[in-house]
Every structure is written in structure tokens, then in C-alpha cells.
N, C-alpha and C. Protein backbone atom coordinates (compact mmCIF):
# COMPACT_ATOMS: atom_id res chain seq x y z
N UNK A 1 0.86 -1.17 0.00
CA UNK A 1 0.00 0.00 0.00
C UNK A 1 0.91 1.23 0.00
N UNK A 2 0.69 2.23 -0.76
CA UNK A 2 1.16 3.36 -0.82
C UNK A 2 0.93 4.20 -0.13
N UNK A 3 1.54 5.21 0.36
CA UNK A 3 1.33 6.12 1.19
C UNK A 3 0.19 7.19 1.23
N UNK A 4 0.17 7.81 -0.16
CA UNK A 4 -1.04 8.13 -0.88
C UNK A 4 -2.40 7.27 -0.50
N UNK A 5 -2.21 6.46 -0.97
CA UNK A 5 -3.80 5.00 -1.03
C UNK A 5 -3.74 5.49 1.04
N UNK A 6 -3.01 4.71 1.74
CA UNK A 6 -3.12 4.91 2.88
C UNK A 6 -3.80 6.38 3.49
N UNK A 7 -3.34 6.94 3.15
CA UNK A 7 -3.88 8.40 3.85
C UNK A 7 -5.45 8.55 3.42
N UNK A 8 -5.44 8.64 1.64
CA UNK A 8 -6.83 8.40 1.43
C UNK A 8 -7.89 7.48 2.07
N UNK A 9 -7.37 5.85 2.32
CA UNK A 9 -8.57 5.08 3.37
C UNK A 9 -8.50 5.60 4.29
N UNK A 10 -7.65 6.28 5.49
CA UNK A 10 -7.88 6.92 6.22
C UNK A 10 -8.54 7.97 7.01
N UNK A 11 -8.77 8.79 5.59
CA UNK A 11 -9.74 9.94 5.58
C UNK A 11 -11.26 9.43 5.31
N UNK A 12 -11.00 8.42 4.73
CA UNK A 12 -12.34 8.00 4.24
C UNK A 12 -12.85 7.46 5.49
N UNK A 13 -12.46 6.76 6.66
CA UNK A 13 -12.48 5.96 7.60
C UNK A 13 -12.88 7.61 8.74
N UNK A 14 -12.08 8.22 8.38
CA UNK A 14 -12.42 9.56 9.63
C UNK A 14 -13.80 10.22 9.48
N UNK A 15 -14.03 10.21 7.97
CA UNK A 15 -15.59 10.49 7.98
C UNK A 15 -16.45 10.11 8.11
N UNK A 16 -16.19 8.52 8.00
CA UNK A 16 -17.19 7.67 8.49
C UNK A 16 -17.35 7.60 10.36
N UNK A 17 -16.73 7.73 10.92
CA UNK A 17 -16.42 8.41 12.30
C UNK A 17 -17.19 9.18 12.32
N UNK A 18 -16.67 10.13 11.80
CA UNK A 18 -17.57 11.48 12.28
C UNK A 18 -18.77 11.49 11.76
N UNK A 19 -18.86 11.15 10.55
CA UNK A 19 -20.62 10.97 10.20
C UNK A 19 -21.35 9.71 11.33
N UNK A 20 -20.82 8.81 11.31
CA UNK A 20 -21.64 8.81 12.58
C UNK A 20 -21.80 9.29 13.94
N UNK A 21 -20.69 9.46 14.48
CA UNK A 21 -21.04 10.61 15.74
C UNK A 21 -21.49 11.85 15.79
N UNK A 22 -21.73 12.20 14.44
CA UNK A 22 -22.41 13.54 13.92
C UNK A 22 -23.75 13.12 13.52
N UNK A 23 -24.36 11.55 13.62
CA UNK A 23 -25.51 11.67 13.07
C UNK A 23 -25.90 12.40 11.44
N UNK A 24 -24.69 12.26 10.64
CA UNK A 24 -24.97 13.28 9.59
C UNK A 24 -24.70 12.15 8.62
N UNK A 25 -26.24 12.31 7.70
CA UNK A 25 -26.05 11.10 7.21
C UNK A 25 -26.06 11.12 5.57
N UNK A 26 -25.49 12.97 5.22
CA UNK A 26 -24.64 13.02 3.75
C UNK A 26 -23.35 13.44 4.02
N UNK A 27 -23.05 13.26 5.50
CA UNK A 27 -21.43 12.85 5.24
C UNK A 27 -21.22 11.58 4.75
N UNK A 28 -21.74 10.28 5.43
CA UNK A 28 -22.01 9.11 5.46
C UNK A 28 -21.86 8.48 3.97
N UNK A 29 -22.83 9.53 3.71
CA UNK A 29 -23.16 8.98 1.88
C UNK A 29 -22.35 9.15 0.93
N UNK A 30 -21.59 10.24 1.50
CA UNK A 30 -20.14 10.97 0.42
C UNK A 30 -18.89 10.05 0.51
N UNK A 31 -19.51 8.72 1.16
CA UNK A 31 -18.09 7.71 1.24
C UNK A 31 -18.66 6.37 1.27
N UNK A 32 -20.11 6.68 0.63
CA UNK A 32 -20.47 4.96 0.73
C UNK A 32 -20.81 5.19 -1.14
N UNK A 33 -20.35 3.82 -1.79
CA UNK A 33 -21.23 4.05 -3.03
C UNK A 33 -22.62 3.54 -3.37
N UNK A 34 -22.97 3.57 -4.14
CA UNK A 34 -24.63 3.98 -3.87
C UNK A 34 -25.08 2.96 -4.04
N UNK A 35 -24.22 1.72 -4.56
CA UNK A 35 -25.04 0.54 -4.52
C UNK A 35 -24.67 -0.27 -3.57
N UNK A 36 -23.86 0.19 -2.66
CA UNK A 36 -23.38 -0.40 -1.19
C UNK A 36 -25.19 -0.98 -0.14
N UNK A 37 -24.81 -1.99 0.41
CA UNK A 37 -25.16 -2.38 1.12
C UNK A 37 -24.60 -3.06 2.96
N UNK A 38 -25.92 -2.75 3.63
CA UNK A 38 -24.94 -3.54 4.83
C UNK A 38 -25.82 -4.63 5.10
N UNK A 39 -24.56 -5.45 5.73
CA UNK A 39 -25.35 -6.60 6.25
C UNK A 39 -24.83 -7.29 7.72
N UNK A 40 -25.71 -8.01 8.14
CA UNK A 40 -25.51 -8.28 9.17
C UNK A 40 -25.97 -9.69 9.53
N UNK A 41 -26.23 -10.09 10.75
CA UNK A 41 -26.60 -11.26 11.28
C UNK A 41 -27.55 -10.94 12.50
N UNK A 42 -29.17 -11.81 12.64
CA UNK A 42 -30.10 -10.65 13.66
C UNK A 42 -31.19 -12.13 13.38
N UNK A 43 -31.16 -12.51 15.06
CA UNK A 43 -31.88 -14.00 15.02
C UNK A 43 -31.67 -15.25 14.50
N UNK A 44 -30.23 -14.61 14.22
CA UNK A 44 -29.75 -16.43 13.44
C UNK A 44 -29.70 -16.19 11.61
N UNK A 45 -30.28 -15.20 11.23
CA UNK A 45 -30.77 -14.49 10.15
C UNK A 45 -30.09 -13.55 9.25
N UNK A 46 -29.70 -14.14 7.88
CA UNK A 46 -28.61 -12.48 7.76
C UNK A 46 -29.80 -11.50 6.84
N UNK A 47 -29.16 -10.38 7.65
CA UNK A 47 -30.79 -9.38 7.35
C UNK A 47 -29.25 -8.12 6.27
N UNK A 48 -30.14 -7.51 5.64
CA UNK A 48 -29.58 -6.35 4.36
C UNK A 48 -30.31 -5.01 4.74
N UNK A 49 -29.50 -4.35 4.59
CA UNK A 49 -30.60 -3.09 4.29
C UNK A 49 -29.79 -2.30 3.42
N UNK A 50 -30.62 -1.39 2.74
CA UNK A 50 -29.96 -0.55 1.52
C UNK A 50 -29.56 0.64 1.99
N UNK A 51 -28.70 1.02 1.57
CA UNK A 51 -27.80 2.30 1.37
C UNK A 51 -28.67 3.59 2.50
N UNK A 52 -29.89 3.30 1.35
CA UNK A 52 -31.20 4.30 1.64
C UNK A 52 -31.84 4.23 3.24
N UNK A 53 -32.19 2.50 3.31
CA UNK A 53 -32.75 2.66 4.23
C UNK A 53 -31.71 2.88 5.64
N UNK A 54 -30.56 2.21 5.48
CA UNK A 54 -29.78 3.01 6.73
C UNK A 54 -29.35 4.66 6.78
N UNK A 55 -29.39 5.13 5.85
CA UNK A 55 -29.26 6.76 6.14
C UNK A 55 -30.47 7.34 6.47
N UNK A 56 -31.62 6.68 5.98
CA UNK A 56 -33.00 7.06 7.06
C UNK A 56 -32.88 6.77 8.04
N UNK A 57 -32.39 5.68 8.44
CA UNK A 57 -32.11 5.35 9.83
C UNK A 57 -31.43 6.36 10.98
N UNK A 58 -30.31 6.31 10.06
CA UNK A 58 -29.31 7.51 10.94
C UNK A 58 -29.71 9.22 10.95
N UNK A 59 -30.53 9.70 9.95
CA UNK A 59 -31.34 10.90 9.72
C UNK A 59 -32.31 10.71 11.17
N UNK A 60 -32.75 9.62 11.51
CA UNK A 60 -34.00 9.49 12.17
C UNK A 60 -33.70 9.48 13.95
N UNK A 61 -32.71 8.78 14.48
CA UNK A 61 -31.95 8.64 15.33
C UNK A 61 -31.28 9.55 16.24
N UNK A 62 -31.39 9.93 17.46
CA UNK A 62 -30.94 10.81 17.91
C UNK A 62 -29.24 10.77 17.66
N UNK A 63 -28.46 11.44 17.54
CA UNK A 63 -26.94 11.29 17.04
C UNK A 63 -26.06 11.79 18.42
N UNK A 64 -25.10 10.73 18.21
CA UNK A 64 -24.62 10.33 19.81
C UNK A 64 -23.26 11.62 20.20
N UNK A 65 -23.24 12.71 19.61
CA UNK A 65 -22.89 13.63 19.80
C UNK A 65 -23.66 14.57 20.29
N UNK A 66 -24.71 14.59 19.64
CA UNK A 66 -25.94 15.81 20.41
C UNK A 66 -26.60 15.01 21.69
N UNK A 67 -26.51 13.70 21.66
CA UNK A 67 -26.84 13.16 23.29
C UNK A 67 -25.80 13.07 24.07
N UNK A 68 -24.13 13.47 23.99
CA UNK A 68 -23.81 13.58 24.98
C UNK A 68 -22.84 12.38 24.87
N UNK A 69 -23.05 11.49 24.23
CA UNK A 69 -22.52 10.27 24.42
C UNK A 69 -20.64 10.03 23.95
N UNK A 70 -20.01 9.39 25.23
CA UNK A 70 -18.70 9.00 24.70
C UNK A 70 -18.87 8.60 22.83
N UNK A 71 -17.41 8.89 22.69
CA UNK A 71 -17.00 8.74 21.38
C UNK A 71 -15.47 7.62 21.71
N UNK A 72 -15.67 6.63 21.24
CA UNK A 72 -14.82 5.47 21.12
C UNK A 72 -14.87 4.66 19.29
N UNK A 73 -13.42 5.18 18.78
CA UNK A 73 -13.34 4.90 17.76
C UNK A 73 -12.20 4.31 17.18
N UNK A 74 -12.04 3.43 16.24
CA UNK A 74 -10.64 3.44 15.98
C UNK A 74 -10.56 2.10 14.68
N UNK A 75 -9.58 2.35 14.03
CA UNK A 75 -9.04 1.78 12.62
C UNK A 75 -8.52 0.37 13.31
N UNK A 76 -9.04 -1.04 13.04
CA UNK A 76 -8.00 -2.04 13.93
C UNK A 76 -7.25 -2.56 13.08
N UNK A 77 -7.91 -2.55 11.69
CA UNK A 77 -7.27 -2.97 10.67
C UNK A 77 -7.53 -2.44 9.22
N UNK A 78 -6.09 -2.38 8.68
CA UNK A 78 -6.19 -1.71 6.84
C UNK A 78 -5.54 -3.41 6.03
N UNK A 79 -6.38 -3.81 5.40
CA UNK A 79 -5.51 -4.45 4.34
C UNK A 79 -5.95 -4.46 2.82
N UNK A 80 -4.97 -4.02 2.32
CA UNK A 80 -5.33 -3.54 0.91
C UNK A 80 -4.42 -4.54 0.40
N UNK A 81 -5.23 -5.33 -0.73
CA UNK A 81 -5.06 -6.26 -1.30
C UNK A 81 -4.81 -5.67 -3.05
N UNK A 82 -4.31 -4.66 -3.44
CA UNK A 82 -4.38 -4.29 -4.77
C UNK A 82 -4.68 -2.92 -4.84
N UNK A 83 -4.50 -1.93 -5.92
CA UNK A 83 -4.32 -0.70 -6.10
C UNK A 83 -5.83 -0.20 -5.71
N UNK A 84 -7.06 -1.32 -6.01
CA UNK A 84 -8.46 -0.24 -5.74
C UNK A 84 -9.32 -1.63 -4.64
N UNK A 85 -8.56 -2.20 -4.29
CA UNK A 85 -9.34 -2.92 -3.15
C UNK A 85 -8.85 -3.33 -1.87
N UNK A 86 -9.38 -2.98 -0.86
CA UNK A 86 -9.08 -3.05 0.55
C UNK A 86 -10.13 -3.23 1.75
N UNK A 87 -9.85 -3.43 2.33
CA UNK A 87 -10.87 -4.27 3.47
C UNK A 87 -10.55 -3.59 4.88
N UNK A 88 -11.06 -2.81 5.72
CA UNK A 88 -10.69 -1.86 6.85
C UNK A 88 -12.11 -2.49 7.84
N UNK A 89 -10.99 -2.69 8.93
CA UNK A 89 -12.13 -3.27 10.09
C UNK A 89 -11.77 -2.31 11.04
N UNK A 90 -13.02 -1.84 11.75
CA UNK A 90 -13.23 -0.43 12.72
C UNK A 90 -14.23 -1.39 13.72
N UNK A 91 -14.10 -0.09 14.85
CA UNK A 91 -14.64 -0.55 16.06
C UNK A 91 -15.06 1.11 16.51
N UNK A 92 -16.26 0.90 16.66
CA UNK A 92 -17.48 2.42 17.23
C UNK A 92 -18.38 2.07 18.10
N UNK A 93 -18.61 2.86 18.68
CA UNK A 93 -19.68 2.51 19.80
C UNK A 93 -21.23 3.50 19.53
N UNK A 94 -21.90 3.44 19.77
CA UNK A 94 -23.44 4.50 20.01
C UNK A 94 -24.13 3.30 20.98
N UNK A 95 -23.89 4.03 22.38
CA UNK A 95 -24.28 3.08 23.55
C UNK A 95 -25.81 3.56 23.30
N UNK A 96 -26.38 1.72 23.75
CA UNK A 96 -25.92 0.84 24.63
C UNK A 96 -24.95 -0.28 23.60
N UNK A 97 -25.09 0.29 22.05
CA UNK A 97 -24.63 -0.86 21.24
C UNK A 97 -23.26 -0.31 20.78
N UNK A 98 -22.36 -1.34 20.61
CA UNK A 98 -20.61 -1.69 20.43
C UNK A 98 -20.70 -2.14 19.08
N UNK A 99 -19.59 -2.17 18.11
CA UNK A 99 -20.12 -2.36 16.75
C UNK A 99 -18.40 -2.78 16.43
N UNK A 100 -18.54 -3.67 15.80
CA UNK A 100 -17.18 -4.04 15.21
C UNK A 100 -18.08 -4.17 13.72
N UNK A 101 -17.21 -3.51 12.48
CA UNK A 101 -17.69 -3.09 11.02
C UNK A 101 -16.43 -3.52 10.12
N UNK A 102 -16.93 -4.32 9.39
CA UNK A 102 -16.06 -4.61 8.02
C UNK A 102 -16.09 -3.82 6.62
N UNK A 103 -15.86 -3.05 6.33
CA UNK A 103 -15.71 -1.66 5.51
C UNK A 103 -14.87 -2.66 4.71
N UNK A 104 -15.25 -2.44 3.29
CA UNK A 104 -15.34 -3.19 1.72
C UNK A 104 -14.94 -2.44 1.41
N UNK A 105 -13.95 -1.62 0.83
CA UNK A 105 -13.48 -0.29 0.28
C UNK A 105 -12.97 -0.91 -1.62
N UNK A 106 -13.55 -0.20 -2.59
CA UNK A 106 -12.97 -0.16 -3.52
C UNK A 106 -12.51 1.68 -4.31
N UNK A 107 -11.57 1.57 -5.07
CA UNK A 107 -11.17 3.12 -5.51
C UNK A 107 -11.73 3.19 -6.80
N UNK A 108 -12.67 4.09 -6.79
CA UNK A 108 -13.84 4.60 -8.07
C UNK A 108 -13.71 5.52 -8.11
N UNK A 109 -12.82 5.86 -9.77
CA UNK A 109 -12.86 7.18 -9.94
C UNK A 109 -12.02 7.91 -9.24
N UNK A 110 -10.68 7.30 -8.58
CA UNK A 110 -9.64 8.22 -8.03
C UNK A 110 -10.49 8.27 -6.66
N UNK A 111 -11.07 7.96 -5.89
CA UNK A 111 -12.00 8.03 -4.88
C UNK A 111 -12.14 6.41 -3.87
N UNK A 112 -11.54 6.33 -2.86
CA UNK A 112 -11.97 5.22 -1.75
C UNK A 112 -13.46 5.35 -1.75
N UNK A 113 -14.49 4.59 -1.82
CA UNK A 113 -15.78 4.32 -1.60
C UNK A 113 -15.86 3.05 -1.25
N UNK A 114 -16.65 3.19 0.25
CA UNK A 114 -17.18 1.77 0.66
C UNK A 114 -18.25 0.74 0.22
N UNK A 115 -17.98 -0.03 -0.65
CA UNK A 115 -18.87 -1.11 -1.37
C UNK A 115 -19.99 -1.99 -0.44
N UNK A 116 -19.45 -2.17 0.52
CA UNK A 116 -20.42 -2.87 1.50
C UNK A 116 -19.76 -3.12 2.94
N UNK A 117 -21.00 -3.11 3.56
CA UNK A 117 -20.56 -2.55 5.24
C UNK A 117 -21.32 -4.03 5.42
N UNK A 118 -20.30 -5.24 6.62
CA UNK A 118 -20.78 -6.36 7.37
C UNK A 118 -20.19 -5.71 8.56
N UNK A 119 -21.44 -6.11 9.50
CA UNK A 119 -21.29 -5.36 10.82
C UNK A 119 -21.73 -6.25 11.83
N UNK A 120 -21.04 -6.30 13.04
CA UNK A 120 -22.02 -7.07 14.02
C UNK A 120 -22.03 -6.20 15.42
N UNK A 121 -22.77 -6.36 15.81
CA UNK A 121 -23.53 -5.49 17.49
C UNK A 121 -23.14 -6.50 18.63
N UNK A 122 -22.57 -5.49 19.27
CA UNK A 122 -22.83 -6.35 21.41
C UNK A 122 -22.99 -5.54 22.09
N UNK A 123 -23.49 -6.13 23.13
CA UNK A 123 -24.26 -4.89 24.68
C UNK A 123 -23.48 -4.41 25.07
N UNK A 124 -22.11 -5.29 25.28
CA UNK A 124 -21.00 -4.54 26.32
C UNK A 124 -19.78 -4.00 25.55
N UNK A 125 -18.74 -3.10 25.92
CA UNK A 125 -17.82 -2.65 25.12
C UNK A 125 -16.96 -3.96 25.12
């Protein structure tokens, strides 16, 4: 990975930070691409939701900066496997839920954009 590529997932990774602790959910969008999806696991069940319906989500949601809430964030892992694909695993919190996130990153257009978000939730940090 180049130093360049590096700094860029990085930034891309800081806005995703801050768009969520900002509750701001066209920061969010300015680093997801539009046919991104997330997914998860919920009852044994792997459940999807679109692009759309999680930024309604986060539009809708009180945002854990205007409630006050600790901010615990951080990059645990970058591995970039090739000039436009890389895989970045993060760890965020919006209590009561802990979130470890697998961020799909491909480079479109001179641009890091996250292709698809696998995420899983726990009660405790």
C-alpha cells in the first residue's frame, strides 16, 4: 500500500467516524457508493438493508454527539489487497450498542468508496 492509497482510506475511515457521531447522514453517503449495502446477522438471520434505508435510519436517530454520548473509535485494521481494493475493520460505539464493522473499500474514480458494510452489534464494550 502506498502512502497516498493509505492516507486516502484513512480519511475516508475519519468520515465515516464522524458521520456517525455527527448523526450526519450526507457525510455518510459521500463515502459509501450507492449501490453499497450492509449486512448483518439478527436471530440467526442475515438481514440487508440498503444504502437508503440506513441513512433514514441515521437521519432518524438521535446522534450520539448531540446526546452527549462518549465517542470510542478506531481503525483495527487496513488491508489492501491491490491498487483499488481493501478491506478496513473499525470498532465504534453509540451506547448501549458496540459495533465491530467490516468496511469493503474499492477506488472509483480516483475516490476510496465503501462497497459494503458487514457489521455485528454487542451490549458490552
Amino acid at each position: 500500500m502506498n502512502s497516498e492509497d493509505r492516507q486516502a482510506i484513512g480519511q475516508t475511515i475519519q468520515t465515516y467516524f464522524d458521520g456517525l457521531y455527527e448523526g450526519d447522514a450526507d457525510k455518510l453517503a459521500s463515502i459509501f457508493h450507492d449501490t453499497s449495502a450492509l449486512t448483518f446477522e439478527q436471530d440467526g438471520q442475515l438481514s440487508v438493508l440498503t444504502l437508503s434505508q440506513w441513512l433514514t435510519a441515521v437521519r432518524e436517530r438521535p446522534a450520539p454527539k448531540a446526546k452527549g454520548l462518549a465517542r470510542d473509535d478506531a481503525i483495527l485494521l487496513i488491508d489492501q489487497s491491490g491498487p483499488t481494493t481493501a478491506l478496513v475493520k473499525v470498532h465504534c460505539q453509540i451506547p448501549p450498542r458496540y459495533f465491530t464493522d467490516y468496511l469493503n473499500l474499492l477506488k472509483v474514480g480516483g475516490q476510496w468508496k465503501v462497497a459494503q458494510k458487514v457489521f455485528a452489534t454487542r451490549a458490552t464494550p
